[in-house]
C-alpha atoms as a PDB file:
ATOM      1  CA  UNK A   1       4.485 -21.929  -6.953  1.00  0.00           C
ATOM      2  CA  UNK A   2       3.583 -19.477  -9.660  1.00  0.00           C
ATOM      3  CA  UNK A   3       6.000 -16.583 -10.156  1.00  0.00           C
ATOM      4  CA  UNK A   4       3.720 -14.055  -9.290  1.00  0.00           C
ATOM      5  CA  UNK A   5       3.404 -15.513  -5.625  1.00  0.00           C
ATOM      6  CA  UNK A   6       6.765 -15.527  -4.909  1.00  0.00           C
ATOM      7  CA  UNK A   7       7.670 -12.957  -2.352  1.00  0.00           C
ATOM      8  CA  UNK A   8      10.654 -10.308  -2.598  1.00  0.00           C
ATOM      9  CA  UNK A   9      12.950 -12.365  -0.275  1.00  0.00           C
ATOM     10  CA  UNK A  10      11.740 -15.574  -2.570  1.00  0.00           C
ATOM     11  CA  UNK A  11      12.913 -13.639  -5.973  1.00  0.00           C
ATOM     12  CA  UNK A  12      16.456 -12.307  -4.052  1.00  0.00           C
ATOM     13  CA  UNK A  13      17.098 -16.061  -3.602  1.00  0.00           C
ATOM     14  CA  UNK A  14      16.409 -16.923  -7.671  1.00  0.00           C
ATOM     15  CA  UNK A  15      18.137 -14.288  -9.018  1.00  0.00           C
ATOM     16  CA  UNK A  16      20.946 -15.469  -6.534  1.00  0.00           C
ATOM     17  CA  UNK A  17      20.627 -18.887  -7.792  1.00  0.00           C
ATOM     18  CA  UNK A  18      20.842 -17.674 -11.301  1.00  0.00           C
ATOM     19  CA  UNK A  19      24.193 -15.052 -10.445  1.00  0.00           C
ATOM     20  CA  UNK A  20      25.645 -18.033  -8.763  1.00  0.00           C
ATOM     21  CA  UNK A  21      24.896 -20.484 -12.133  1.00  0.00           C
ATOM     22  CA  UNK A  22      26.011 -17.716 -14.426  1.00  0.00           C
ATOM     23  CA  UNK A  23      29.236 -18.029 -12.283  1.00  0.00           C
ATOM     24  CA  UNK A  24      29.784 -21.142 -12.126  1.00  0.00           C
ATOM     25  CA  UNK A  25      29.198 -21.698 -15.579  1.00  0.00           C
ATOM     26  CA  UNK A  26      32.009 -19.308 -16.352  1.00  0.00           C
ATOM     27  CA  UNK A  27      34.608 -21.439 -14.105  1.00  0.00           C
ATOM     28  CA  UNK A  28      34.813 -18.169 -11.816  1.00  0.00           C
ATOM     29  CA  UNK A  29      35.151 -18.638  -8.039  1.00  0.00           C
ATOM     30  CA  UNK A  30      33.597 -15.601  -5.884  1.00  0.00           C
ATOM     31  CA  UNK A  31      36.796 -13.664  -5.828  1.00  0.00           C
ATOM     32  CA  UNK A  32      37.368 -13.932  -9.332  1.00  0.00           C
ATOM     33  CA  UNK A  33      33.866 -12.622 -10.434  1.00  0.00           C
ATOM     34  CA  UNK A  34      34.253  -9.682  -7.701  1.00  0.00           C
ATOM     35  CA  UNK A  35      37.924  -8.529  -9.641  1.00  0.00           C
ATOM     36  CA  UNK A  36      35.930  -8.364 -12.769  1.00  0.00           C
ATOM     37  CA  UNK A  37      32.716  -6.470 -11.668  1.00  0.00           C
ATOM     38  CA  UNK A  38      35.212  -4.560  -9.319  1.00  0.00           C
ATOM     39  CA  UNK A  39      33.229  -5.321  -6.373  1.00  0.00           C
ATOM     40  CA  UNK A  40      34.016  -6.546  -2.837  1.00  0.00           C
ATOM     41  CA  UNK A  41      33.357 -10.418  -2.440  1.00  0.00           C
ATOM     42  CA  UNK A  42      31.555  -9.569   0.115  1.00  0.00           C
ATOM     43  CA  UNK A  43      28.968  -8.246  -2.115  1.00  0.00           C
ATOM     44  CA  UNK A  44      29.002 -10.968  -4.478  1.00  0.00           C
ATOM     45  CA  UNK A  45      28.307 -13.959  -1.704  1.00  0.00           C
ATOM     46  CA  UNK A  46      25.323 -11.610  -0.285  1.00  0.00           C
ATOM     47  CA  UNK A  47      23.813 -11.120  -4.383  1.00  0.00           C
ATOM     48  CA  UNK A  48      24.019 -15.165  -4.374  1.00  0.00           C
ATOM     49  CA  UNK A  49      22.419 -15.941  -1.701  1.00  0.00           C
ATOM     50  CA  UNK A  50      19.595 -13.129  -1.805  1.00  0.00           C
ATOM     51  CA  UNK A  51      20.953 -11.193   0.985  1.00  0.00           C
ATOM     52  CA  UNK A  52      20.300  -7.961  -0.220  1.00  0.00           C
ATOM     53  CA  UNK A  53      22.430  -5.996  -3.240  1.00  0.00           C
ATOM     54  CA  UNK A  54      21.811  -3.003  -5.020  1.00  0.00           C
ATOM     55  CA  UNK A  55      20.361  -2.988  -9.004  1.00  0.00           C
ATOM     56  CA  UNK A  56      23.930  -1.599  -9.709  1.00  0.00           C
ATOM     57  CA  UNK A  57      26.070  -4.970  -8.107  1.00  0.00           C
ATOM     58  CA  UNK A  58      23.522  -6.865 -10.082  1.00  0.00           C
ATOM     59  CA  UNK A  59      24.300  -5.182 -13.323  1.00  0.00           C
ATOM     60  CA  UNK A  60      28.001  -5.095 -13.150  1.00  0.00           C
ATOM     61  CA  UNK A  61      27.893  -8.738 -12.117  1.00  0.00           C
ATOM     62  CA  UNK A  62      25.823  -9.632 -14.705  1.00  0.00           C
ATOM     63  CA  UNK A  63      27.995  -7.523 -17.114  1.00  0.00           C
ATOM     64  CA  UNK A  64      31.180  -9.430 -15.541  1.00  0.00           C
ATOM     65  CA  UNK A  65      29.482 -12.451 -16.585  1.00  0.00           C
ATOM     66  CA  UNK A  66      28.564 -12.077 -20.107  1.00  0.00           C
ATOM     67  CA  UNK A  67      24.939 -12.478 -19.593  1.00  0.00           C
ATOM     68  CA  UNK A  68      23.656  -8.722 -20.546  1.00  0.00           C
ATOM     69  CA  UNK A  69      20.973 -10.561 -22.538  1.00  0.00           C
ATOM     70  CA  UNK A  70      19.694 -11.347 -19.786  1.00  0.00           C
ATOM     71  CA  UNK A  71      19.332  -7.811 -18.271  1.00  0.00           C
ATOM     72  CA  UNK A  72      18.077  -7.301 -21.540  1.00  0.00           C
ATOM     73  CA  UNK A  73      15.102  -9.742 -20.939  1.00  0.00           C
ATOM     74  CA  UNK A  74      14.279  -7.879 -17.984  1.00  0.00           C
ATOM     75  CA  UNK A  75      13.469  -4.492 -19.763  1.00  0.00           C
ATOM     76  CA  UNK A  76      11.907  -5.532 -23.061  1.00  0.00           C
ATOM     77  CA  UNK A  77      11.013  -2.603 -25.251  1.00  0.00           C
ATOM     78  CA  UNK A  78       7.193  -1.537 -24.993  1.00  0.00           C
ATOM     79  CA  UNK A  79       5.668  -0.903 -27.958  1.00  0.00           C
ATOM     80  CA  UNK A  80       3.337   2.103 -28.344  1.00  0.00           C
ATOM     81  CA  UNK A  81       0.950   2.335 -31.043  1.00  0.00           C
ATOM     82  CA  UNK A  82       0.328   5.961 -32.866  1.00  0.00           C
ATOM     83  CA  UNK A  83      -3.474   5.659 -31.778  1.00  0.00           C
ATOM     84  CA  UNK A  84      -2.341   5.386 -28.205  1.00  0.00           C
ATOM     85  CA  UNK A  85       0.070   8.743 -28.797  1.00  0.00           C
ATOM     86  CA  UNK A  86      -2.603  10.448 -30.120  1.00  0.00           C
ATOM     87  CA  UNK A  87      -5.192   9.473 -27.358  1.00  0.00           C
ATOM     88  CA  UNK A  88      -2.480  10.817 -24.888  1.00  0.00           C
ATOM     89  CA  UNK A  89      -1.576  13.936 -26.688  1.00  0.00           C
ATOM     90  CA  UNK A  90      -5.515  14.638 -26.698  1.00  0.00           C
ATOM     91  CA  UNK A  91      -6.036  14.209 -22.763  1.00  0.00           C
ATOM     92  CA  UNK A  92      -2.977  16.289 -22.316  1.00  0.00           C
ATOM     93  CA  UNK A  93      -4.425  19.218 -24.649  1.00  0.00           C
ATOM     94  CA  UNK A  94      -7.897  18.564 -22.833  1.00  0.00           C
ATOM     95  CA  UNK A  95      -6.504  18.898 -19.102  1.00  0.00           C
ATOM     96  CA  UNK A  96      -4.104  22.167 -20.233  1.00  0.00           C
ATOM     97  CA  UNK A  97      -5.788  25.347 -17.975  1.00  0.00           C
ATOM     98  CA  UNK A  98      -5.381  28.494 -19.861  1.00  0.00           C
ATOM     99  CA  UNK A  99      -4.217  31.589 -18.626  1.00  0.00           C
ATOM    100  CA  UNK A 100      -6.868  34.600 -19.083  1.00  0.00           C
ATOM    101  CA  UNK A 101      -4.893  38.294 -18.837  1.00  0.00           C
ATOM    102  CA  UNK A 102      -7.393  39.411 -16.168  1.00  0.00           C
ATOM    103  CA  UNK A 103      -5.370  36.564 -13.688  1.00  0.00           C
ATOM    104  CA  UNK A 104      -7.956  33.862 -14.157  1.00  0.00           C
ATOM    105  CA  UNK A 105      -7.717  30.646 -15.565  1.00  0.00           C
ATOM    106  CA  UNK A 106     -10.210  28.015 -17.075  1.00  0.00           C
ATOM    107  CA  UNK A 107      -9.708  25.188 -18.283  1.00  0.00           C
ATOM    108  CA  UNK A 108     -10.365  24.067 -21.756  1.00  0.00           C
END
């Protein structure tokens, strides 16, 4: 199955898989990890098995883990080109309405 097909429950379930090898690689049990991220176990077991967690349980796990590179790879910087800032500052000024004194505006 290509990524792209997978549905949100599917990707809950690898991420899970991948919290749970992180883990495990680590030689932490469940309760262990949960002291560390200073989380309930609770939360933990449900973020392995793609039960539902927040983005912030997923961080500090992560964190608790070592394996911020990781959250890294999920946020990679963008990189903007000056033609493409100076395209957008030009639509901006374009679109800008101007303010007449006699309470009118047009635009520009």
């Amino acid at each position: 199955m290509e990524s792209g097909d997978r549905t949100t429950q599917e990707w809950e379930e690898v991420i899970g898989e991948h919290v749970r090898n992180a883990r495990i690689v680590r030689a932490l049990d469940q309760k262990r990890l949960a002291e560390l991220a200073n989380i309930s176990v609770g939360a933990v077991s449900n973020l392995e098995r793609g039960k539902g967690s927040s983005l912030k349980t997923l961080i500090v796990v992560m964190r608790a883990v070592g394996r911020t590179d990781w959250l890294e790879s999920l946020s990679p910087p963008i990189a903007v080109s000056p033609i493409q800032v100076l395209r957008a500052k030009q639509r901006a000024q374009r679109t800008r309405v101007r303010v007449r004194t006699h309470g009118t505006s047009t635009p520009r």
